[in-house]
Protein backbone atom coordinates (compact mmCIF):
# COMPACT_ATOMS: atom_id res chain seq x y z
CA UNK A 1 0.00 0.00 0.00
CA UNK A 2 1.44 3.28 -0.80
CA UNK A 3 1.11 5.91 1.86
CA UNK A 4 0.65 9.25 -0.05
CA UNK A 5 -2.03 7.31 -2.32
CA UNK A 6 -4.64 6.59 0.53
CA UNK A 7 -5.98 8.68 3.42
CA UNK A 8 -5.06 8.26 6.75
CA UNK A 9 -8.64 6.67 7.79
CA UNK A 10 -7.78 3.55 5.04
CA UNK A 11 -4.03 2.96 6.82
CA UNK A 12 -5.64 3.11 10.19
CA UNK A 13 -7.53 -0.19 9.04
CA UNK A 14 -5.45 -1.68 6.07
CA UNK A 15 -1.81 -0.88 6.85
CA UNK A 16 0.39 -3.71 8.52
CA UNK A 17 -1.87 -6.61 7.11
CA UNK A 18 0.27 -9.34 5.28
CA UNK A 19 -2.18 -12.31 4.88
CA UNK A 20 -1.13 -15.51 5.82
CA UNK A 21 -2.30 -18.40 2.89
CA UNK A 22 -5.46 -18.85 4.66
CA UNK A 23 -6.94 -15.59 4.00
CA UNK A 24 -8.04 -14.40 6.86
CA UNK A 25 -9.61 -11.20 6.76
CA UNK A 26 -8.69 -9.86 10.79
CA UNK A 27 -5.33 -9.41 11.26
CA UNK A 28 -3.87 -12.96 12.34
CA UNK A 29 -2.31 -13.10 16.10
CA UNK A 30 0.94 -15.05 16.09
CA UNK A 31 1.36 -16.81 19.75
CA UNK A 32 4.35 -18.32 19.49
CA UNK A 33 7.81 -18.40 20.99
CA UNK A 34 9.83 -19.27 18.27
CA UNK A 35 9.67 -19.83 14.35
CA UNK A 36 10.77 -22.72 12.71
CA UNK A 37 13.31 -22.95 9.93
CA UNK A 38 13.32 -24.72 6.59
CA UNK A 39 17.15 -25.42 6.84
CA UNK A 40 20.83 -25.02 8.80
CA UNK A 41 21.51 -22.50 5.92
CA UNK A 42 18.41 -20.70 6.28
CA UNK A 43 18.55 -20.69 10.31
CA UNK A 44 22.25 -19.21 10.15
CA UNK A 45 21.34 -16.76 8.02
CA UNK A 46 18.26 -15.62 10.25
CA UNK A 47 20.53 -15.19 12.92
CA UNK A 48 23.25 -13.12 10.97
CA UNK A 49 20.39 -10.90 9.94
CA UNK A 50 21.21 -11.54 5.74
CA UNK A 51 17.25 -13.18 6.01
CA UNK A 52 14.43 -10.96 6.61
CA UNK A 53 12.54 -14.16 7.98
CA UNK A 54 11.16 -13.91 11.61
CA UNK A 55 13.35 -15.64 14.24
CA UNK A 56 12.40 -15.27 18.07
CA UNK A 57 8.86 -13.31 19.25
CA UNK A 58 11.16 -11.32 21.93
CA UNK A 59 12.34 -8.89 18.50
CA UNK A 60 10.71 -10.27 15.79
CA UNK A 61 7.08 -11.30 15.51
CA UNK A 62 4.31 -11.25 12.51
CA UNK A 63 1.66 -9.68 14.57
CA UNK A 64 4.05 -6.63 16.41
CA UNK A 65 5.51 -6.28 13.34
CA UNK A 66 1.89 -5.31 11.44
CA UNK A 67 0.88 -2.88 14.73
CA UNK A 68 4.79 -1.47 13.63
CA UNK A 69 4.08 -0.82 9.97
CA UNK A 70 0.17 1.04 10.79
CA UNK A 71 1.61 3.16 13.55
CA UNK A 72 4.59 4.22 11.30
CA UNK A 73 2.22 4.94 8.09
CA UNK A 74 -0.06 6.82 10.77
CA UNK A 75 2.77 8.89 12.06
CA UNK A 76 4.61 9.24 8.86
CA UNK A 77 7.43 7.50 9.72
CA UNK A 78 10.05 5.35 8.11
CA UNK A 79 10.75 2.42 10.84
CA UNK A 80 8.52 1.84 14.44
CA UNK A 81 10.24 -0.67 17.07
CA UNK A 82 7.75 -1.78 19.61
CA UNK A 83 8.04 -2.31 23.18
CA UNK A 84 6.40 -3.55 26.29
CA UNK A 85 5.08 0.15 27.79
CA UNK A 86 6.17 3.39 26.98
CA UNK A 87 8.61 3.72 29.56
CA UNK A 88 10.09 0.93 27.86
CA UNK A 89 10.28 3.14 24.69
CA UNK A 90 11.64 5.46 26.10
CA UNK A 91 14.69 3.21 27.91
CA UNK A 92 15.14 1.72 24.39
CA UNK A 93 15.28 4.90 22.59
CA UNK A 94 17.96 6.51 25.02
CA UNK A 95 20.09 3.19 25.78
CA UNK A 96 20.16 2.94 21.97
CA UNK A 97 21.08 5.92 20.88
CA UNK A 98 23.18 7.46 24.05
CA UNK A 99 27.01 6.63 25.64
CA UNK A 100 28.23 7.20 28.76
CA UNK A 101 29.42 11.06 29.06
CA UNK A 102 26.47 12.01 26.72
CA UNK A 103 23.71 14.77 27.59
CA UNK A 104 20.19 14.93 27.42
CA UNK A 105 18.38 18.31 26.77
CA UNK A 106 14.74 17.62 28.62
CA UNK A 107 12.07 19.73 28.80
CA UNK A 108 11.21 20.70 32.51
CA UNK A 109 7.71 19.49 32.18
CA UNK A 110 7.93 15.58 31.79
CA UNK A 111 6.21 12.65 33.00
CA UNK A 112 7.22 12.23 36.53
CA UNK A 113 8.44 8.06 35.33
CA UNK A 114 10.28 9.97 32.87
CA UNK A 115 11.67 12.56 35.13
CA UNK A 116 12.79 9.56 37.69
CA UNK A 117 14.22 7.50 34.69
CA UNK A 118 16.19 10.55 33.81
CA UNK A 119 17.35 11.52 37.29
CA UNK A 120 17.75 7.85 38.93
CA UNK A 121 18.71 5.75 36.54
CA UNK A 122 19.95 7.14 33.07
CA UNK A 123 22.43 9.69 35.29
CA UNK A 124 23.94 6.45 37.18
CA UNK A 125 25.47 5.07 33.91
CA UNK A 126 26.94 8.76 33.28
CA UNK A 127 23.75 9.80 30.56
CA UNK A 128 23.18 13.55 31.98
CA UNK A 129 19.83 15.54 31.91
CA UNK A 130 19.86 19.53 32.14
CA UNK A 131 15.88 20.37 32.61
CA UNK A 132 14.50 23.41 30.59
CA UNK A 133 11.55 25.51 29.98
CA UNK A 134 8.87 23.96 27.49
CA UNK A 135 7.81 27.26 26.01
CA UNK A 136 11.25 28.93 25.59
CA UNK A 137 13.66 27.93 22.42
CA UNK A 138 16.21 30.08 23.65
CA UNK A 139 16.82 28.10 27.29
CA UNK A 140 17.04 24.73 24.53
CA UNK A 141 20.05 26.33 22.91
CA UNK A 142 21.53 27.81 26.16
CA UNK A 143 21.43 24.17 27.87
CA UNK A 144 23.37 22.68 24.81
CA UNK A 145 26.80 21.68 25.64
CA UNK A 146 29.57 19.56 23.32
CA UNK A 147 28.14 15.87 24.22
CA UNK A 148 24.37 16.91 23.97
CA UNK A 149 22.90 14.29 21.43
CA UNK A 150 19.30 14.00 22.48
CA UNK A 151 16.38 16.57 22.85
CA UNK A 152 13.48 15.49 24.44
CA UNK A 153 10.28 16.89 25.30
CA UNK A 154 6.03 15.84 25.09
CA UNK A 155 3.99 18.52 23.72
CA UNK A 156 1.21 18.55 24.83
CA UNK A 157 3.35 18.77 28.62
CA UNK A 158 1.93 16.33 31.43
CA UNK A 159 -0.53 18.11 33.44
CA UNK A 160 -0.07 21.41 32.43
CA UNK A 161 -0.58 21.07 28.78
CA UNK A 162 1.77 23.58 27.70
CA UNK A 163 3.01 23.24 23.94
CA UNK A 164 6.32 23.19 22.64
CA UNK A 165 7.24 24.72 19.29
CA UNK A 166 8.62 21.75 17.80
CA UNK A 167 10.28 23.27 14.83
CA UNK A 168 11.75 25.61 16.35
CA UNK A 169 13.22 23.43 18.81
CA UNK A 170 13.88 20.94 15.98
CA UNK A 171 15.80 23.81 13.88
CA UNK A 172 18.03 24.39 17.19
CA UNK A 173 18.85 20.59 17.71
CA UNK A 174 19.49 19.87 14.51
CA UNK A 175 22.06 22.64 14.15
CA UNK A 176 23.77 21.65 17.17
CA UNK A 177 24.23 18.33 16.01
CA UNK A 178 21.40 16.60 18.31
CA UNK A 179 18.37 14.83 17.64
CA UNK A 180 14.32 16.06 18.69
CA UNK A 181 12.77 13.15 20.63
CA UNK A 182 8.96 14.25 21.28
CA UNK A 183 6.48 12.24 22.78
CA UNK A 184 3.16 12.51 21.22
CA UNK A 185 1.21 10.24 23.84
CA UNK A 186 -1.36 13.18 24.47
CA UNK A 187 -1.80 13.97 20.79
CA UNK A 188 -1.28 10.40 19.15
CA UNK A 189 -0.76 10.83 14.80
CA UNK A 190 -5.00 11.37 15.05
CA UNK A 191 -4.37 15.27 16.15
CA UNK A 192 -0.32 15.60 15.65
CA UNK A 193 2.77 14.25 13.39
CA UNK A 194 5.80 15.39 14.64
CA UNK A 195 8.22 14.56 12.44
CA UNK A 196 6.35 16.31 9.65
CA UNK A 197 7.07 19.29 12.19
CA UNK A 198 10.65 18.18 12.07
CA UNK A 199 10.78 15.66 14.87
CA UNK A 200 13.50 13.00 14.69
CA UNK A 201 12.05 10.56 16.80
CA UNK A 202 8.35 9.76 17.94
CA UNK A 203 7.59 8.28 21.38
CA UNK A 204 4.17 6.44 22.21
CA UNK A 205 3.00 5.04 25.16
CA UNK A 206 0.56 2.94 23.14
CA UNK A 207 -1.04 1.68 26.46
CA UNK A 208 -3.22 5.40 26.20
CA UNK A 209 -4.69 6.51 23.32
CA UNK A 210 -3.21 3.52 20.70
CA UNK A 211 -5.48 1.20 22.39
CA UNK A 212 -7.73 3.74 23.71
CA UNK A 213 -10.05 0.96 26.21
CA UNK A 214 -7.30 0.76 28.79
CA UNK A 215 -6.80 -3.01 28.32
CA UNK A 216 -3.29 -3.48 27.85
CA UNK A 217 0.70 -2.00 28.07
CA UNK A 218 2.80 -0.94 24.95
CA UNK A 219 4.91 1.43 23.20
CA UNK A 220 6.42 2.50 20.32
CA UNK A 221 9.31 4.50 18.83
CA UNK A 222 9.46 5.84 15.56
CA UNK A 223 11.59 7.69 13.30
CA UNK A 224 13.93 6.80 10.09
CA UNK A 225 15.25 3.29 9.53
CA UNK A 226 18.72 4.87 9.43
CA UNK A 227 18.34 5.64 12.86
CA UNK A 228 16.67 3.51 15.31
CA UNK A 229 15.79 0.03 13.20
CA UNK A 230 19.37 -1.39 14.30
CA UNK A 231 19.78 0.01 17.85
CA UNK A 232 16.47 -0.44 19.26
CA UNK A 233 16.14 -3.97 17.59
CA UNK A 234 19.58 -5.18 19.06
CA UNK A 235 18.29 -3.25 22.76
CA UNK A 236 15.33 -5.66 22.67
CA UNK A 237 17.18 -9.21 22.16
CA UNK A 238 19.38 -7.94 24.84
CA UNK A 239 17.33 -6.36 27.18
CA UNK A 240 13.72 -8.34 26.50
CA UNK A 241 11.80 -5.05 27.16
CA UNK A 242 9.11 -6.99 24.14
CA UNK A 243 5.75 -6.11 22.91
CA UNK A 244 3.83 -9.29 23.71
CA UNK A 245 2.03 -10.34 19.78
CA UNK A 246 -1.48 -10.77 21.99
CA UNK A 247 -1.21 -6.83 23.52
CA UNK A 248 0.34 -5.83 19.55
CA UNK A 249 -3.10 -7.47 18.35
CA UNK A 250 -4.96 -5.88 20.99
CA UNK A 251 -3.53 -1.90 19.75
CA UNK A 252 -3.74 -2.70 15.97
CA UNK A 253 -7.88 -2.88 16.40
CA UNK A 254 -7.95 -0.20 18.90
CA UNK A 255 -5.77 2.14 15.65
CA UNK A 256 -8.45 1.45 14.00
CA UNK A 257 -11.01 3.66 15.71
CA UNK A 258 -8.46 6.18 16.87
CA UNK A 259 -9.66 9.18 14.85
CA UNK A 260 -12.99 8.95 15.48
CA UNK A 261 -12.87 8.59 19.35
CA UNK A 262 -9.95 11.59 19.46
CA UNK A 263 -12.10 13.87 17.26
CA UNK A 264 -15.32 12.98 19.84
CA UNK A 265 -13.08 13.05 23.19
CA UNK A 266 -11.69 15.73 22.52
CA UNK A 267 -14.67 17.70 21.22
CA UNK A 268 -16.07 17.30 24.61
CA UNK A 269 -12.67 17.92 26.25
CA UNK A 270 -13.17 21.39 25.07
CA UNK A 271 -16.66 22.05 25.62
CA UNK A 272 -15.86 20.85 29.64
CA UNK A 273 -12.95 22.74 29.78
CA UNK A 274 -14.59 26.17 28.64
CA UNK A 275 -17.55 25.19 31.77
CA UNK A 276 -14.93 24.82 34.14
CA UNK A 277 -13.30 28.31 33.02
CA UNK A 278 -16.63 30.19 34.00
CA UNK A 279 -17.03 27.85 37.63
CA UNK A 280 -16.51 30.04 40.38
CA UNK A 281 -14.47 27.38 42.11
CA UNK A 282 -11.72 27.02 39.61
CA UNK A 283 -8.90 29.44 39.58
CA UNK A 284 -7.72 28.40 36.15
CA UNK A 285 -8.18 25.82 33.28
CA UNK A 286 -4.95 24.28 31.38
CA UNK A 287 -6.37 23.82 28.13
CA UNK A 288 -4.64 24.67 24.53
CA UNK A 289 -8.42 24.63 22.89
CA UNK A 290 -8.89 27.80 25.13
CA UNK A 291 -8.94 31.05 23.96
CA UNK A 292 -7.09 31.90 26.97
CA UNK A 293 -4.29 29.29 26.67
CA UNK A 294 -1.29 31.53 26.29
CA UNK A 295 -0.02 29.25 23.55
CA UNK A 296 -3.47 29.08 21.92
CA UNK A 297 -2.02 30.07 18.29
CA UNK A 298 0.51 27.60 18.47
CA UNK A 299 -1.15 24.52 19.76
CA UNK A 300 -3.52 24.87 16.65
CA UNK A 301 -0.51 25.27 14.13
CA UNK A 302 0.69 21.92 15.72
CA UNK A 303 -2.22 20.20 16.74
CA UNK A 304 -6.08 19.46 15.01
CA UNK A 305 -7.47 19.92 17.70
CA UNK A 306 -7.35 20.92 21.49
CA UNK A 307 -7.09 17.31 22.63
CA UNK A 308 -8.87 14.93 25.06
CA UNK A 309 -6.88 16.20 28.48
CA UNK A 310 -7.87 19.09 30.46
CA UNK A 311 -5.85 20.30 33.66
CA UNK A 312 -7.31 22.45 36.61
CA UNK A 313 -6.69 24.39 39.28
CA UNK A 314 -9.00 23.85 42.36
CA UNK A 315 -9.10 26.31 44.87
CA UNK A 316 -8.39 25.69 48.27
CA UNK A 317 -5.24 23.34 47.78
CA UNK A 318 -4.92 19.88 48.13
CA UNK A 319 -7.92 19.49 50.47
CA UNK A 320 -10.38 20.87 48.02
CA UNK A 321 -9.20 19.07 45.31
CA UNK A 322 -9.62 15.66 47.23
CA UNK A 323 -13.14 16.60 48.03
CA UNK A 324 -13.68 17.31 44.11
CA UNK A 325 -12.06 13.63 43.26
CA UNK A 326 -14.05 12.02 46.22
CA UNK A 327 -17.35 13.84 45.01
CA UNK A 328 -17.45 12.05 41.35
CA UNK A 329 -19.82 9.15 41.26
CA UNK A 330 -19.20 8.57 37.07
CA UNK A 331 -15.35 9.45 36.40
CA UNK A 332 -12.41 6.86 37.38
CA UNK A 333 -10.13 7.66 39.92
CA UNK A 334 -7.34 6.22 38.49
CA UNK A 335 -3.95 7.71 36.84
CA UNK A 336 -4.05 6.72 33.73
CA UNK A 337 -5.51 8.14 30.50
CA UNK A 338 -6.60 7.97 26.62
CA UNK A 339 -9.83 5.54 27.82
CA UNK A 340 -13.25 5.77 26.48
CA UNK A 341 -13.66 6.02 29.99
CA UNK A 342 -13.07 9.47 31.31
CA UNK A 343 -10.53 9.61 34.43
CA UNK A 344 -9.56 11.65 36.79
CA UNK A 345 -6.28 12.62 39.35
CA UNK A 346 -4.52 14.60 41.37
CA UNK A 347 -0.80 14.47 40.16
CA UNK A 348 0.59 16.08 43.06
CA UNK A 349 0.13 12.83 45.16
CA UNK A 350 -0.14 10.27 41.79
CA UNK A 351 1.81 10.79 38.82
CA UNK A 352 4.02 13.30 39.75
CA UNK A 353 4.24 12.58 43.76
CA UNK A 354 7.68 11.13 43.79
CA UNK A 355 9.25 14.40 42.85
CA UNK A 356 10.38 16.72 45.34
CA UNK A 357 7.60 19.38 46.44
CA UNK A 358 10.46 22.07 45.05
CA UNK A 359 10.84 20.38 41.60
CA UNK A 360 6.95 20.06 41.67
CA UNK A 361 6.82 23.57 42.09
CA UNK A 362 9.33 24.42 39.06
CA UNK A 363 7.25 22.00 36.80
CA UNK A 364 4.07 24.36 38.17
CA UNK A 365 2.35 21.52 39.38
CA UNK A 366 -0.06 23.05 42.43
CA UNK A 367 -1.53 20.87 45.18
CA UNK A 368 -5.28 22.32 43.53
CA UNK A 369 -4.47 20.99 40.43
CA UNK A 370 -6.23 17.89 39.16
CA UNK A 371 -6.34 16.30 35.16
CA UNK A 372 -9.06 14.63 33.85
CA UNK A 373 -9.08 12.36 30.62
CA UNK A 374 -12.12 12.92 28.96
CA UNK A 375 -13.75 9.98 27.18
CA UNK A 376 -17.03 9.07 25.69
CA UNK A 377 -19.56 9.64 28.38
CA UNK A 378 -22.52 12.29 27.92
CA UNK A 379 -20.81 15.28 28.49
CA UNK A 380 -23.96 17.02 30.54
CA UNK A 381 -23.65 14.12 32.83
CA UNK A 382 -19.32 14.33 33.01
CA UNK A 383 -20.79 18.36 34.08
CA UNK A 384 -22.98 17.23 36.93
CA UNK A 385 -20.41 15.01 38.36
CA UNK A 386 -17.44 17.91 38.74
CA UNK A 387 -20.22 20.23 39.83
CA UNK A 388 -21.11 18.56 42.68
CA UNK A 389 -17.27 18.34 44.15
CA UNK A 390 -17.00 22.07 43.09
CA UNK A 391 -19.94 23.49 44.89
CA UNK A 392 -19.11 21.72 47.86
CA UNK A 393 -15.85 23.41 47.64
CA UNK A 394 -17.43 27.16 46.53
């Protein structure tokens, strides 16, 4: 199938399928270990990578490979390496790419997992992190020393959902000699391509929006052949960090309705978020859909939309925003997000809880601030069940 020749509604459902001689019509789910070979000659040559042929399910496997090719056409990328989660991804696509010595540009507003990965882990093998503003190119190409080889950065930022020009952050990477890792988990290729924005690399956690029903773990990076097929393949036989083929099979169907539910979550994402603006007991809505986001322009240059996440600020502190989460009768209190299902948390004490209250504070994470993924419920009755946390709080 060739990519430019079909819309990106017919890859969602068509790319990645390579029919087995049965001719099955649903993409076939490959449970198995190992594969067998026809000869010694065709075995060796498996191993020495001179076949193409499938080998062991921990790096190579029919059914992770299709959920690779449809993620890649959907993100408009050359190569897509799957892994078990998107932390996982996001180990791969540093231990890959990265030596000892080397230095990571990172924007200040990360996942707290990433943030600890960074800080805890990455730094003990000698791979250094200097954290940055988002929203300011000119602190990127401050922080840029001799060894930098990596920017990274998610745009939209978890909680605060502040945007980050990718090109120009791209333009000042790529002139320093590093490459632009951004992790599109909030946006998925339904509302935002990066590399078509001059990305390098793509990072998923597919275990959100990908499969969208909050039924299994994945993740994904992308980018050109060149550049991660060889490092993040060998990473995996090494390291094991695999996509399993059943949870591959399980995010190929959920691409296939990944348009329509971002384009209806985050339709009511917007309309909640412009409620809570006007409720008397909300001090301020995170929301790049708003008017009143300060990167408003931007995040529609980028983005298709204002996405399915809204972020706000309860007031009263922690206390009140425990009563609001303690209120709801319909939404999930739960951390995670991208489910039909709409959830909602307080990072302070979830997500981003293991980081000091000072670098919580830096990141501009409040103890009032809660994040709700909107999903499919009616969005009168997702109003009724913030409203009655909220009043109690007014």
């Amino acid at each position: 199938m060739s990519h430019p020749e079909v819309s990106p509604d017919t890859l969602a459902v068509r790319a990645g399928i390579h029919r087995t001689p049965f001719g099955e019509h649903a993409e076939a789910l490959f449970l198995t270990s190992s594969f067998v070979f026809e000869n010694a000659a065709q075995a060796a040559a498996r191993f020495a990578g001179e076949d193409e042929g499938f080998v062991y399910s921990r790096y190579t496997n029919p059914t992770v490979r299709a959920f690779e090719e449809r993620l890649a056409a959907l993100e408009g990328a050359e190569c897509c390496v799957a892994t078990a989660s998107g932390m996982a991804a996001i180990l791969g696509c540093v231990m890959g790419l990265m030596r000892a010595g080397e230095h990571i540009v990172a924007s200040r507003s990360l996942f707290g997992a990433t943030s600890q990965l960074f800080n805890n882990f990455l730094a003990k093998f000698g791979v250094s992190t200097t954290y940055v503003s988002l929203t300011d190119p000119a602190a990127w190409e401050a922080a840029v020393r001799p060894e930098t080889r990596l920017f990274f950065l998610e745009t939209p930022s978890n909680p605060l959902m502040e945007i980050g020009d990718i090109g120009a952050i791209a333009e000042i990477a790529h002139r320093r000699g590093a490459k632009l890792v951004v992790d599109n988990c909030f946006c998925s290729p339904a509302l935002q391509q990066p590399i078509a924005l001059g990305a390098d690399i793509v990072i998923h956690s597919a275990t959100k929006y990908l499969d969208g029903q909050g039924r299994v773990m994945g993740g994904a990076v992308l980018g050109q052949r060149a550049v991660i097929l060889d490092p993040l393949t060998a990473f995996l036989r090494n390291a094991g960090a695999t996509l399993s083929p059943f949870n591959a099979w399980v995010v190929l169907k959920g691409l296939e309705t990944l348009r329509i539910r971002m384009e209806a979550q985050s339709a009511s994402a917007a309309a909640l978020a412009s409620w809570l603006e006007s409720h008397p007991a909300v001090s301020r809505v995170h929301y790049p859909g708003l008017a009143s986001h300060t990167q408003h322009t931007l995040a529609l240059k980028q983005q298709s939309s204002g996405g399915a996440i809204v972020s706000f600020e309860v007031k009263g502190g922690r206390e009140r925003a425990w009563q609001v989460v303690d209120s709801t009768r319909t939404m999930s209190i739960t951390a995670n997000l991208g489910d039909t299902k709409t959830t909602i948390t307080h990072p302070a004490s979830t997500t981003h809880g293991r980081l000091s209250a000072d670098a919580r504070a830096a990141a501009g994470i409040t103890e009032g601030l809660l994040r709700i993924s909107v999903g499919l419920e009616g969005l009168e009755d997702l109003k009724a069940d913030l409203d009655r946390g909220l009043r109690a709080v007014g």
